[in-house]
PDB file of N, CA and C in Angstrom:
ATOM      1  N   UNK A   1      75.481 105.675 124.613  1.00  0.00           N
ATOM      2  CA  UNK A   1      75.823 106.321 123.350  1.00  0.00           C
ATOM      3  C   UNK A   1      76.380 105.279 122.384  1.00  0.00           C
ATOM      4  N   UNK A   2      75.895 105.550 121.471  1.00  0.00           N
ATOM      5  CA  UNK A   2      76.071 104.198 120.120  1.00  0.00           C
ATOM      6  C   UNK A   2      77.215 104.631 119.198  1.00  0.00           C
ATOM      7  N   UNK A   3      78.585 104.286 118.929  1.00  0.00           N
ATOM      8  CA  UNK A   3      79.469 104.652 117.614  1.00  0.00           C
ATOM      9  C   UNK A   3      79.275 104.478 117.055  1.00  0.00           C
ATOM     10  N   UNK A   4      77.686 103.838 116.171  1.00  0.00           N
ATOM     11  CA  UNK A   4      77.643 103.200 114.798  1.00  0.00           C
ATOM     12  C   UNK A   4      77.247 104.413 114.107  1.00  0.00           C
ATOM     13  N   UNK A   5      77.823 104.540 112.935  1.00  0.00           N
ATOM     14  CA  UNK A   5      77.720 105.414 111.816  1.00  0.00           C
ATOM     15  C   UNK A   5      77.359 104.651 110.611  1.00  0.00           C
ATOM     16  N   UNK A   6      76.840 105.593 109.754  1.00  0.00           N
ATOM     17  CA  UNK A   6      76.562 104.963 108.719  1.00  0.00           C
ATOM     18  C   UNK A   6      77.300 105.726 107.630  1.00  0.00           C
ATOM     19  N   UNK A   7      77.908 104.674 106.304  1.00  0.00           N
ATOM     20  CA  UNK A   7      79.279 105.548 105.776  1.00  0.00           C
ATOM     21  C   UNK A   7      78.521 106.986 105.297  1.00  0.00           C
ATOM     22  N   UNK A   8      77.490 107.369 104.982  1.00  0.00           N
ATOM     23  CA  UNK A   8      77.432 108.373 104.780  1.00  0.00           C
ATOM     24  C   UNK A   8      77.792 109.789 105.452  1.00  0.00           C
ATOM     25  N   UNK A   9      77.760 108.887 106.561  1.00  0.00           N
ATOM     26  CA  UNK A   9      77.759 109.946 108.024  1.00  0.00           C
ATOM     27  C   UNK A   9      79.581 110.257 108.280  1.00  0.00           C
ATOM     28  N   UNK A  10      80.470 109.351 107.467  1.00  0.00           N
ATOM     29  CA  UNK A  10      82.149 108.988 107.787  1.00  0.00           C
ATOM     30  C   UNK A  10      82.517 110.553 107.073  1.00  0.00           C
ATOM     31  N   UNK A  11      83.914 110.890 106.793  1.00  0.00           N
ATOM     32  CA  UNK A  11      84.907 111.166 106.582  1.00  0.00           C
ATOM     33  C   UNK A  11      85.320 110.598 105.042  1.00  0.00           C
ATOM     34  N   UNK A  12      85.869 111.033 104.038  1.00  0.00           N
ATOM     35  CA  UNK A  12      86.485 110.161 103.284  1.00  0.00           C
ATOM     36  C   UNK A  12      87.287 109.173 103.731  1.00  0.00           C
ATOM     37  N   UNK A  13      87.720 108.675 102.879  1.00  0.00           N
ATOM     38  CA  UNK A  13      88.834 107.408 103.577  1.00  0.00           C
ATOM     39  C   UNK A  13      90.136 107.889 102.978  1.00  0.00           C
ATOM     40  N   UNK A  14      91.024 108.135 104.035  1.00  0.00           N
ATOM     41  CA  UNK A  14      92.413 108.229 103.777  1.00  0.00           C
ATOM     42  C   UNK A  14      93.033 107.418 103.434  1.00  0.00           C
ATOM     43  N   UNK A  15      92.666 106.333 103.198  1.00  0.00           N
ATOM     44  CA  UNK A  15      93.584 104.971 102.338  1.00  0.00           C
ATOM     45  C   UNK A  15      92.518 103.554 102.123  1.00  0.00           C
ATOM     46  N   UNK A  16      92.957 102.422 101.950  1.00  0.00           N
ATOM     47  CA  UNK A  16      92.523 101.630 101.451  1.00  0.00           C
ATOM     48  C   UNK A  16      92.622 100.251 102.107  1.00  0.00           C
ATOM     49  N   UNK A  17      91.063  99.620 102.266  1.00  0.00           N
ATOM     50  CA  UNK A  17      90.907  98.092 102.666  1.00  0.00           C
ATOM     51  C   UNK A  17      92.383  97.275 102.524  1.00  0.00           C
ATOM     52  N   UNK A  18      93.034  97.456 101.612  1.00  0.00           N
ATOM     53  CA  UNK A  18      94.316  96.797 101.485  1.00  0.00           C
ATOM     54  C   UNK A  18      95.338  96.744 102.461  1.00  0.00           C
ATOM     55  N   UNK A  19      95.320  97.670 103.174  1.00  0.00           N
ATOM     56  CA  UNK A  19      96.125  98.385 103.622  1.00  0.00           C
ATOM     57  C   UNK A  19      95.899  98.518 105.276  1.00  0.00           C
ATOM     58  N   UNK A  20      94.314  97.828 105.939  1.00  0.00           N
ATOM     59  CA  UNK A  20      94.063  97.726 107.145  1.00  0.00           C
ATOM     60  C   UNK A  20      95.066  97.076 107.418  1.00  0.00           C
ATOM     61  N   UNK A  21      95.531  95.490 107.989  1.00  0.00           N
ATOM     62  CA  UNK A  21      95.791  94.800 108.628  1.00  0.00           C
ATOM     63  C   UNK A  21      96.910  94.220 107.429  1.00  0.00           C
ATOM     64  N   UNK A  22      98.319  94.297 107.713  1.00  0.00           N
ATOM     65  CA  UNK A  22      99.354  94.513 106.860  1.00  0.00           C
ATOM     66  C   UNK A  22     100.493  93.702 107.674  1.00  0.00           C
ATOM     67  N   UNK A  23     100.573  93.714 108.950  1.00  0.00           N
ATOM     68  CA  UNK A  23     101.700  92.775 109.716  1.00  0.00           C
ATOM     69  C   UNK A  23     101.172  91.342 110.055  1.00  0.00           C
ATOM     70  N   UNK A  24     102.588  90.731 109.730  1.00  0.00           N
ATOM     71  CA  UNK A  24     102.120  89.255 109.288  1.00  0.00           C
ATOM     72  C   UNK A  24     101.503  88.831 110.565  1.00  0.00           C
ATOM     73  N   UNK A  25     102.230  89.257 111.957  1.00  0.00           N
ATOM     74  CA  UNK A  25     101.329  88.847 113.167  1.00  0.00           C
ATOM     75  C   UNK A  25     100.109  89.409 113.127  1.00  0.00           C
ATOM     76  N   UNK A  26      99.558  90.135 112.891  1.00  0.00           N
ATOM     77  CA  UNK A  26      98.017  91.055 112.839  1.00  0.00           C
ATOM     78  C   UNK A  26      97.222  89.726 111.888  1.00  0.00           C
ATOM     79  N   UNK A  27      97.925  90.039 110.830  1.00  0.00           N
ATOM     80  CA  UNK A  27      97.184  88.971 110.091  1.00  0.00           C
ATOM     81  C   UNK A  27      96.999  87.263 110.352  1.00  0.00           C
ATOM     82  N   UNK A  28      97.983  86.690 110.784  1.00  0.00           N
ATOM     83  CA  UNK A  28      97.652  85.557 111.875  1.00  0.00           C
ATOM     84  C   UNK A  28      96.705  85.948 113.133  1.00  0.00           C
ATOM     85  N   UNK A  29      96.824  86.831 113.752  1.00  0.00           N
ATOM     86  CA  UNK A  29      95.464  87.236 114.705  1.00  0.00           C
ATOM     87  C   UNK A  29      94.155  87.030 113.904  1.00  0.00           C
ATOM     88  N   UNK A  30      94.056  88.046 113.212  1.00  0.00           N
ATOM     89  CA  UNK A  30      92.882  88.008 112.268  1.00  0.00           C
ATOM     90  C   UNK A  30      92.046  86.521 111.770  1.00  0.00           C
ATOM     91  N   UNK A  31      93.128  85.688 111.364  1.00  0.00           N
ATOM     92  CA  UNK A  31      93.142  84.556 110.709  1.00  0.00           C
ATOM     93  C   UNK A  31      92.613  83.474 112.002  1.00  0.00           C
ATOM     94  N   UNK A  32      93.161  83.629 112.981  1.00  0.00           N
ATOM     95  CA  UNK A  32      92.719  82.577 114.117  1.00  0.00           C
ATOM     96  C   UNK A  32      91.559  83.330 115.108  1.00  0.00           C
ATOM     97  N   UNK A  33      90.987  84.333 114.368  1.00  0.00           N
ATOM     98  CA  UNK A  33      89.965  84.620 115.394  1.00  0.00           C
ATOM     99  C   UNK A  33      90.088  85.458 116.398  1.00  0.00           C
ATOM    100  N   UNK A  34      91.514  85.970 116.646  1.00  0.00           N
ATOM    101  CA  UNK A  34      92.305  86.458 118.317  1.00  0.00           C
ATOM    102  C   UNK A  34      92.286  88.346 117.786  1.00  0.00           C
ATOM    103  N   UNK A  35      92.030  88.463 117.008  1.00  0.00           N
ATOM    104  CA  UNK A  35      91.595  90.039 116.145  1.00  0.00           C
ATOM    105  C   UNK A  35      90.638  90.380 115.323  1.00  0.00           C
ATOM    106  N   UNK A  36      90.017  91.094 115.983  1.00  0.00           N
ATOM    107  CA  UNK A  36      88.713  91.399 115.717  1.00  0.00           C
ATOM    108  C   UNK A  36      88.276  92.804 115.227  1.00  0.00           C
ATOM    109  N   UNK A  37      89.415  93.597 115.168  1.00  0.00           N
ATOM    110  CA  UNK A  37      89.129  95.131 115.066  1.00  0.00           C
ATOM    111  C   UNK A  37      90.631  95.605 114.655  1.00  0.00           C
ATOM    112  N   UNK A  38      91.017  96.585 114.037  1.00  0.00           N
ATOM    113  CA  UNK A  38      92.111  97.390 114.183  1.00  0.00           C
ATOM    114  C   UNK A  38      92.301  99.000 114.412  1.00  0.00           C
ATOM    115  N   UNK A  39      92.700  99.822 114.700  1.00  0.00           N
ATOM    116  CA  UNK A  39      92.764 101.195 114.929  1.00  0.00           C
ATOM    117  C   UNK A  39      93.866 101.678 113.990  1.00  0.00           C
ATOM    118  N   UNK A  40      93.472 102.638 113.745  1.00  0.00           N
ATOM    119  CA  UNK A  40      94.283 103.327 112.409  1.00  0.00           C
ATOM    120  C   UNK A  40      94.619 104.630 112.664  1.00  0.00           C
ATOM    121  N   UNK A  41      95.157 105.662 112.275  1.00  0.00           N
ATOM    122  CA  UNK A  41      95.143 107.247 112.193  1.00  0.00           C
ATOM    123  C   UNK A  41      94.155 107.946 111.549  1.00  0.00           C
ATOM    124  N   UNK A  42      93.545 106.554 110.709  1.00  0.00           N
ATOM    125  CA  UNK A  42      92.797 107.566 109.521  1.00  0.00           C
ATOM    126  C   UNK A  42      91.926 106.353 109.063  1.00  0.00           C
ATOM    127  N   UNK A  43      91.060 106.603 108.001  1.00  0.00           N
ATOM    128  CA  UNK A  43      89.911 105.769 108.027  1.00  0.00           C
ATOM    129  C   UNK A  43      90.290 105.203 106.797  1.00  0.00           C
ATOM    130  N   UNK A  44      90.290 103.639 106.750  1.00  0.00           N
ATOM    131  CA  UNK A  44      90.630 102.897 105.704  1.00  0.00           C
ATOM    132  C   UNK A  44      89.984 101.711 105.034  1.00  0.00           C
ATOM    133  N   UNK A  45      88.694 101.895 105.654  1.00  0.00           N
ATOM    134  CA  UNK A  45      87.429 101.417 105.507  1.00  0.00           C
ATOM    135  C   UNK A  45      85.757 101.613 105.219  1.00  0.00           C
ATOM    136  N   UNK A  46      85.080 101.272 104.546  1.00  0.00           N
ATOM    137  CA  UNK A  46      83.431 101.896 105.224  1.00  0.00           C
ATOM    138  C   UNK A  46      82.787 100.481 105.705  1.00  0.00           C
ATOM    139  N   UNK A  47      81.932 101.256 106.324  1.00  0.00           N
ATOM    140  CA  UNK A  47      80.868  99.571 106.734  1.00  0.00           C
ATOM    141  C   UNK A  47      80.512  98.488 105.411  1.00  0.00           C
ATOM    142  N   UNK A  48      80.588  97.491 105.785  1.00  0.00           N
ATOM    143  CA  UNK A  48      80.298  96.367 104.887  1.00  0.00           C
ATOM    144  C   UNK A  48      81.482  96.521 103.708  1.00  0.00           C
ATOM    145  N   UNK A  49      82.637  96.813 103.683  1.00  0.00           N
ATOM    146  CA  UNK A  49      83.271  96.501 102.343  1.00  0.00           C
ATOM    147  C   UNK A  49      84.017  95.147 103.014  1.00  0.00           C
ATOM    148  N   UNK A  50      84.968  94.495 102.462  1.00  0.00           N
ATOM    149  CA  UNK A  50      85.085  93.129 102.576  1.00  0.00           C
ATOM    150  C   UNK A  50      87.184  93.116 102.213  1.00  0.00           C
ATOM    151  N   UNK A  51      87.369  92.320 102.989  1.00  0.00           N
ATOM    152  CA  UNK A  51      88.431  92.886 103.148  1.00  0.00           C
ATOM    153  C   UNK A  51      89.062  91.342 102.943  1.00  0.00           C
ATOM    154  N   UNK A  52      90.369  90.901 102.316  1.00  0.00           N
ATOM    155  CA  UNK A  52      90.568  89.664 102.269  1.00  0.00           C
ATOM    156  C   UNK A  52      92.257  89.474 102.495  1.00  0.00           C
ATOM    157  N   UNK A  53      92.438  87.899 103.442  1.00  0.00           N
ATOM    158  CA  UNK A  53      93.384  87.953 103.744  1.00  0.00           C
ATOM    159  C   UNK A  53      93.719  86.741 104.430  1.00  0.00           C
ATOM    160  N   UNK A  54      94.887  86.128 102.850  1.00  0.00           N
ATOM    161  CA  UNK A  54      95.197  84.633 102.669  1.00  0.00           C
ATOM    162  C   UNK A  54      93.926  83.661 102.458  1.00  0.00           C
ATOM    163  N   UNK A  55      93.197  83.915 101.414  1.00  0.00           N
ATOM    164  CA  UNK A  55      92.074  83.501 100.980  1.00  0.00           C
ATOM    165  C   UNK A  55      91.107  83.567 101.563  1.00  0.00           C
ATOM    166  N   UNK A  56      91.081  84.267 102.986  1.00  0.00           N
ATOM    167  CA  UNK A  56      90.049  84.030 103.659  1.00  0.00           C
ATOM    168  C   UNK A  56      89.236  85.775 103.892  1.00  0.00           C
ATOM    169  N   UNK A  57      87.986  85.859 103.820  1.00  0.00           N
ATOM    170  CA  UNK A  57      87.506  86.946 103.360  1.00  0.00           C
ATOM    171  C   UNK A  57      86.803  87.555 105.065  1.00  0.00           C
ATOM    172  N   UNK A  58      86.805  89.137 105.215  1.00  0.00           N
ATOM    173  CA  UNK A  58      85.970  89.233 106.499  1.00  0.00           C
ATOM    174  C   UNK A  58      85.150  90.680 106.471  1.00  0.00           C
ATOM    175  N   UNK A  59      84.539  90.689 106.804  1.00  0.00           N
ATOM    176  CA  UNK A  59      83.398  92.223 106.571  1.00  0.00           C
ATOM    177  C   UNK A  59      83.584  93.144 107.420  1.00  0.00           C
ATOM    178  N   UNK A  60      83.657  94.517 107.114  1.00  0.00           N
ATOM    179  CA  UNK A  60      84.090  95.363 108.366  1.00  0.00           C
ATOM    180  C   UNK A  60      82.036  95.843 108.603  1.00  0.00           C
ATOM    181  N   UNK A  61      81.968  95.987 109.850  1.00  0.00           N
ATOM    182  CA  UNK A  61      80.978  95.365 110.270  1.00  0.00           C
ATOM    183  C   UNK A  61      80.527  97.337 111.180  1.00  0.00           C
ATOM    184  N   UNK A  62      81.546  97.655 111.977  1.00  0.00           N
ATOM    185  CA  UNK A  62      81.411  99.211 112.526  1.00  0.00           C
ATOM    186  C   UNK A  62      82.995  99.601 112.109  1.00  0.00           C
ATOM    187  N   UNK A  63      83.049 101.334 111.975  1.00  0.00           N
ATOM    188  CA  UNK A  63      83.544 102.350 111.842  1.00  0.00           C
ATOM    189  C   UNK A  63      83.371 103.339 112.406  1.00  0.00           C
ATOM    190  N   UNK A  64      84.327 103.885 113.730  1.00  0.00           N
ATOM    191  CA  UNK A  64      83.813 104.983 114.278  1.00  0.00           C
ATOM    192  C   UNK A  64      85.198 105.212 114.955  1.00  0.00           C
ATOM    193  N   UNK A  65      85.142 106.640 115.472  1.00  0.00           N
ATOM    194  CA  UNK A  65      86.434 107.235 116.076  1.00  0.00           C
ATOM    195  C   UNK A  65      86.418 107.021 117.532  1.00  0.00           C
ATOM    196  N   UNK A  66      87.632 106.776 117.849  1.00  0.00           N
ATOM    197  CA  UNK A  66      87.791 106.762 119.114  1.00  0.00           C
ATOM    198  C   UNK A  66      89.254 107.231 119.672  1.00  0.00           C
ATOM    199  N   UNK A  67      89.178 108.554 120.747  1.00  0.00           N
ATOM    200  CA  UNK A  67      90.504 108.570 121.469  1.00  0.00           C
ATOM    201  C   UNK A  67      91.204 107.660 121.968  1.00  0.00           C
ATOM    202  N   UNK A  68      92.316 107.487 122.255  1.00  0.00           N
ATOM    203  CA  UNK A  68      93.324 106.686 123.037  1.00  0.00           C
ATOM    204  C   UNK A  68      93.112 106.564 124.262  1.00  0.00           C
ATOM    205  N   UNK A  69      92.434 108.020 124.924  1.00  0.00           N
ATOM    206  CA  UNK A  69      92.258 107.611 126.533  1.00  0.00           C
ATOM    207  C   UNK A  69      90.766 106.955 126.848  1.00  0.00           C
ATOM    208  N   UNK A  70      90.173 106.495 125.627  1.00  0.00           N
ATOM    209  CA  UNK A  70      89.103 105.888 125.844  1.00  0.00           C
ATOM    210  C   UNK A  70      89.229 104.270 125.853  1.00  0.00           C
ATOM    211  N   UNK A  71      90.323 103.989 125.572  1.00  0.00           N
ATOM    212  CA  UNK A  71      90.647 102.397 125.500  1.00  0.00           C
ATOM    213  C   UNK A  71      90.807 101.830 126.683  1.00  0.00           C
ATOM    214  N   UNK A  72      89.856 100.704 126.403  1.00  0.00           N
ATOM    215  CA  UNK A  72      89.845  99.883 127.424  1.00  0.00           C
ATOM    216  C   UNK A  72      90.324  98.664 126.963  1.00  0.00           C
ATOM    217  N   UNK A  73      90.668  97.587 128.393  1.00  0.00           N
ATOM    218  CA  UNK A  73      91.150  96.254 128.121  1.00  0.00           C
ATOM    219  C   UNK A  73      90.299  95.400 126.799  1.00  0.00           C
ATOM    220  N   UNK A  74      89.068  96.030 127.161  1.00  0.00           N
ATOM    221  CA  UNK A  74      88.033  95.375 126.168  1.00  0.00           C
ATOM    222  C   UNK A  74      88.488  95.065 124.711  1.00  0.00           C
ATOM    223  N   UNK A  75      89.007  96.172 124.359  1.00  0.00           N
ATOM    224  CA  UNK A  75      89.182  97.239 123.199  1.00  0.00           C
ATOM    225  C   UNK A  75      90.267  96.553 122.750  1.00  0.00           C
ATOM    226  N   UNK A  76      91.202  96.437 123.441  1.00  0.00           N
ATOM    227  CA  UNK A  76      92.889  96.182 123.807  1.00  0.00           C
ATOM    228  C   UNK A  76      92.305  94.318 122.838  1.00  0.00           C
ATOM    229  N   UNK A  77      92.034  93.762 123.468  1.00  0.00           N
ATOM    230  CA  UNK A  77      91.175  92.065 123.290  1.00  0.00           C
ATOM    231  C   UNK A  77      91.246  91.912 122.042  1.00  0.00           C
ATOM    232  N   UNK A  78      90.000  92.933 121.102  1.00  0.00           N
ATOM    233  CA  UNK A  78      89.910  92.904 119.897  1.00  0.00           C
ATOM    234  C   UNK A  78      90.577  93.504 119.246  1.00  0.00           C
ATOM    235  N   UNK A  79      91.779  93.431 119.445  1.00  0.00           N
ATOM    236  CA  UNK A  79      93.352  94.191 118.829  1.00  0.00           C
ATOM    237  C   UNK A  79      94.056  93.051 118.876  1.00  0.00           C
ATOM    238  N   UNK A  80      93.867  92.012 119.834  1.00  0.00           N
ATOM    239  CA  UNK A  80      94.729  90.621 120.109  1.00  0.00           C
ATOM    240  C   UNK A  80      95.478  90.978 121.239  1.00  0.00           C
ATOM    241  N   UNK A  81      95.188  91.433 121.927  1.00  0.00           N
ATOM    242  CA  UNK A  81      96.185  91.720 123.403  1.00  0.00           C
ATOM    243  C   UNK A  81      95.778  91.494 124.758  1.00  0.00           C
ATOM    244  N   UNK A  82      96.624  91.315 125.444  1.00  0.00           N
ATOM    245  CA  UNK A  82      95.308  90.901 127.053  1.00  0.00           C
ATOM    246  C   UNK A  82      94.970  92.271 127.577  1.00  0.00           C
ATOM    247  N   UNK A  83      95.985  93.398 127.161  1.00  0.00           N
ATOM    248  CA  UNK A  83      95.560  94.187 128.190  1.00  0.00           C
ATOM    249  C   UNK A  83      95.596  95.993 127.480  1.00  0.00           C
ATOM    250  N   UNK A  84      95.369  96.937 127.622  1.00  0.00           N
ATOM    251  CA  UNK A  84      95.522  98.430 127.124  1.00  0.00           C
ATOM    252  C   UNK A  84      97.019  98.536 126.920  1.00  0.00           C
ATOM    253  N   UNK A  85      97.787  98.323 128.038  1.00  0.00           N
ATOM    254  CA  UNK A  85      98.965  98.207 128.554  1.00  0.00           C
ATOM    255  C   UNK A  85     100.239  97.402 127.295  1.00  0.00           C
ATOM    256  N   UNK A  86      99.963  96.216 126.649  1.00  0.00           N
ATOM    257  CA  UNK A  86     100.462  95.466 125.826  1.00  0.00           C
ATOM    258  C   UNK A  86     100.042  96.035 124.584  1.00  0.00           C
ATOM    259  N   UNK A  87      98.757  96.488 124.108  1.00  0.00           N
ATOM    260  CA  UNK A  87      98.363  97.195 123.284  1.00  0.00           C
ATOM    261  C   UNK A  87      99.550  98.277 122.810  1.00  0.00           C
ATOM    262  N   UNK A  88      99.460  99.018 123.754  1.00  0.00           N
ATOM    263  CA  UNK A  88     100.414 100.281 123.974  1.00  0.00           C
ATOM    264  C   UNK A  88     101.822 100.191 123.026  1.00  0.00           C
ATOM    265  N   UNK A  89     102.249  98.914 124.040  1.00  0.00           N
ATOM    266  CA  UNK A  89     103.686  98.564 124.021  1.00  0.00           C
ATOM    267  C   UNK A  89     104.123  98.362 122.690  1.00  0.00           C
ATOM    268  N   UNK A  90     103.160  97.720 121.941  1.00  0.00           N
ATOM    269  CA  UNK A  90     103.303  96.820 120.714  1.00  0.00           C
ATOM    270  C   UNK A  90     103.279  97.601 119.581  1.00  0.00           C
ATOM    271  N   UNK A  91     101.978  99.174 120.061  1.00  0.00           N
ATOM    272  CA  UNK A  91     102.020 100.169 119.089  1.00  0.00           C
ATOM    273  C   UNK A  91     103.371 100.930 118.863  1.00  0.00           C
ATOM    274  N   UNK A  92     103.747 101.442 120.083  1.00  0.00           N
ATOM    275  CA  UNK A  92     105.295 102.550 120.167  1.00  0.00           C
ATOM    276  C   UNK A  92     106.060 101.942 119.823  1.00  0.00           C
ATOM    277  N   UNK A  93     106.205 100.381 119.658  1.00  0.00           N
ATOM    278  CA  UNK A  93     107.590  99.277 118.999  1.00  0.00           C
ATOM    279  C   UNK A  93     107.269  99.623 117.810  1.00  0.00           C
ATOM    280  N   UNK A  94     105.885  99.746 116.907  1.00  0.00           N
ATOM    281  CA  UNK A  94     106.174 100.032 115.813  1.00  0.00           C
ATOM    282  C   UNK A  94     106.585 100.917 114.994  1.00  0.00           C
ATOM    283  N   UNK A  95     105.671 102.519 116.078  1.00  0.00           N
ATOM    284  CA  UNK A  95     106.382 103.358 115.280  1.00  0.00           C
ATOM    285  C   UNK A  95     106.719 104.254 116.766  1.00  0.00           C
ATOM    286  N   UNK A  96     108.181 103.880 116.585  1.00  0.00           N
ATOM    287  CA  UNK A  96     109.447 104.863 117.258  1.00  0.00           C
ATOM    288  C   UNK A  96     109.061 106.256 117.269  1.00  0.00           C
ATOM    289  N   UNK A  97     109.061 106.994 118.840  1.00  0.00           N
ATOM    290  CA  UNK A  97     108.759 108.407 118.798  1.00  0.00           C
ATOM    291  C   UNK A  97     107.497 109.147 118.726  1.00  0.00           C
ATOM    292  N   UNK A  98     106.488 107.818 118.472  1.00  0.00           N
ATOM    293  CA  UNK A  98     105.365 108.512 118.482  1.00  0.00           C
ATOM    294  C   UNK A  98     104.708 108.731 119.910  1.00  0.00           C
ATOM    295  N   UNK A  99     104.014 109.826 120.363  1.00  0.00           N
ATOM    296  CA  UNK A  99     103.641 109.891 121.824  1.00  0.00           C
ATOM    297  C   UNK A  99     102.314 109.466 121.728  1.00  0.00           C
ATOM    298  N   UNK A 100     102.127 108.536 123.272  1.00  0.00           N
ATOM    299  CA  UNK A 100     100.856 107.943 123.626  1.00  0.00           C
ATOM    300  C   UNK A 100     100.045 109.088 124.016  1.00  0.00           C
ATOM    301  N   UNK A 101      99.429 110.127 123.159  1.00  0.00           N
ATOM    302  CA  UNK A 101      98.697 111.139 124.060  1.00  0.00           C
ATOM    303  C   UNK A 101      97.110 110.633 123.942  1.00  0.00           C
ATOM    304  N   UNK A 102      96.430 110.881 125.437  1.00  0.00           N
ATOM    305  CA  UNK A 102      95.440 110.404 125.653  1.00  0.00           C
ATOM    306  C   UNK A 102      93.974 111.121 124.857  1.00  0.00           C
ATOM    307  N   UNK A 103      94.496 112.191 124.459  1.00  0.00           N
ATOM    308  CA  UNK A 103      93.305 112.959 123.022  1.00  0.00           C
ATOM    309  C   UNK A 103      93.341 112.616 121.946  1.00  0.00           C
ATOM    310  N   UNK A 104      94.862 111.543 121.057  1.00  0.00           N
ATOM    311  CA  UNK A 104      94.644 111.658 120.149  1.00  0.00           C
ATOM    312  C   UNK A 104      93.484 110.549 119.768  1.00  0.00           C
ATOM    313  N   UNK A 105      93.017 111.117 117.949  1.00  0.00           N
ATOM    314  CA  UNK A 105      92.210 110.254 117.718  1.00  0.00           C
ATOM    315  C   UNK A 105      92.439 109.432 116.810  1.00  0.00           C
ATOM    316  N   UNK A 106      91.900 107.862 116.820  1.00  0.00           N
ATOM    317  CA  UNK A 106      92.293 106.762 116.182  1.00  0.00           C
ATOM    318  C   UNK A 106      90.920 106.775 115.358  1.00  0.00           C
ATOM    319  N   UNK A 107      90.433 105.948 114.275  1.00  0.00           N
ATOM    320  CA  UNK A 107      89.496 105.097 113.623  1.00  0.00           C
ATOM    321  C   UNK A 107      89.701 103.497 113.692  1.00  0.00           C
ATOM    322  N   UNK A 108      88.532 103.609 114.669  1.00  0.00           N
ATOM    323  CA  UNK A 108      88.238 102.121 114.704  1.00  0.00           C
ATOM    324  C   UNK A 108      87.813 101.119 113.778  1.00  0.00           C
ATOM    325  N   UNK A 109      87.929  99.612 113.575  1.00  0.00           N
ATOM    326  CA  UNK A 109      87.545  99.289 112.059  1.00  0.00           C
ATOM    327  C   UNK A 109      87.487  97.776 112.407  1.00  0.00           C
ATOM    328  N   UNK A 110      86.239  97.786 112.862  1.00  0.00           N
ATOM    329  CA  UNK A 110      85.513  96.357 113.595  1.00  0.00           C
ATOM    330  C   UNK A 110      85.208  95.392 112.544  1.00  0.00           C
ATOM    331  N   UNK A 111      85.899  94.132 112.307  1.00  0.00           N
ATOM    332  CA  UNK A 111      85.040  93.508 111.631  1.00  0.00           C
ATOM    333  C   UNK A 111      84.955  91.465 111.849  1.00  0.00           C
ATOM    334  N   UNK A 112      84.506  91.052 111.179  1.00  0.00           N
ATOM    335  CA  UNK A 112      84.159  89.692 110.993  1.00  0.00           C
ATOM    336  C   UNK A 112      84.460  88.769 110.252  1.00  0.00           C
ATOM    337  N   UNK A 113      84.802  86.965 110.412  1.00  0.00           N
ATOM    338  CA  UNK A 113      85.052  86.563 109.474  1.00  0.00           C
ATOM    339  C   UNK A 113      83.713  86.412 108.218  1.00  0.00           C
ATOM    340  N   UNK A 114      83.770  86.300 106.998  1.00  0.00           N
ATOM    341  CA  UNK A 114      82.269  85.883 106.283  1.00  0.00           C
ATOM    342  C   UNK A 114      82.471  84.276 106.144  1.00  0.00           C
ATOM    343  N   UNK A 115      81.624  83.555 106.254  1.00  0.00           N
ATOM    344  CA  UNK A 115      81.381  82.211 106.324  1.00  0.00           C
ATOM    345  C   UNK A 115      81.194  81.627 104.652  1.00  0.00           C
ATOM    346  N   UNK A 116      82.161  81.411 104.148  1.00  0.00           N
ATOM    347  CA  UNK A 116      82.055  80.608 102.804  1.00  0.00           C
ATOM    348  C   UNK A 116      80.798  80.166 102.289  1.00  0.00           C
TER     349      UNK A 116
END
């Protein structure tokens, strides 16, 4: 089964390219290659818009939903983490009180650096 959508096929977007990848560590991930994707509550992207950060520009490439109990280490990787587990940890440090439930659903927001 394939997650690729095409934006027609999305959701509006509940917020804005600006607004993906916002913590200065995320954005050093991003920047060295070690983040490749981010997960959101809500969709803050469509395919191919272009997203920029510290002069350096990157294409969101797929958009598609995914539960929490569907994450794998894989997944966890292109977040910058070794494992689901650290993933986890790093999310509930940010926001206090929120529960890890394994239905809820995230938007995924895959993308790439663009080559100058």
């Amino acid at each position: 089964m394939s997650n690729e959508m095409k934006n027609s096929e999305l959701p509006p977007k509940t917020c804005t390219i600006e607004r993906l990848v916002t913590l200065p560590e995320d954005v050093e991930k991003v920047l060295a290659g070690e983040k490749t994707a981010t997960r959101r509550n809500g969709r803050y992207a469509d395919i191919g818009e272009i997203m920029e950060l510290k002069g350096s520009k990157f294409i969101v490439e797929n958009v598609y939903s995914q539960t929490l109990g569907e994450l794998t280490d894989e997944h966890a990787k292109q977040e910058g983490f070794e494992d689901v587990e650290g993933y986890k940890n790093s999310i509930l440090s940010i926001h206090p009180g929120m529960p890890w439930l394994p239905h809820m659903k995230v938007w995924v927001h895959e993308f790439r650096a663009l080559e100058d």
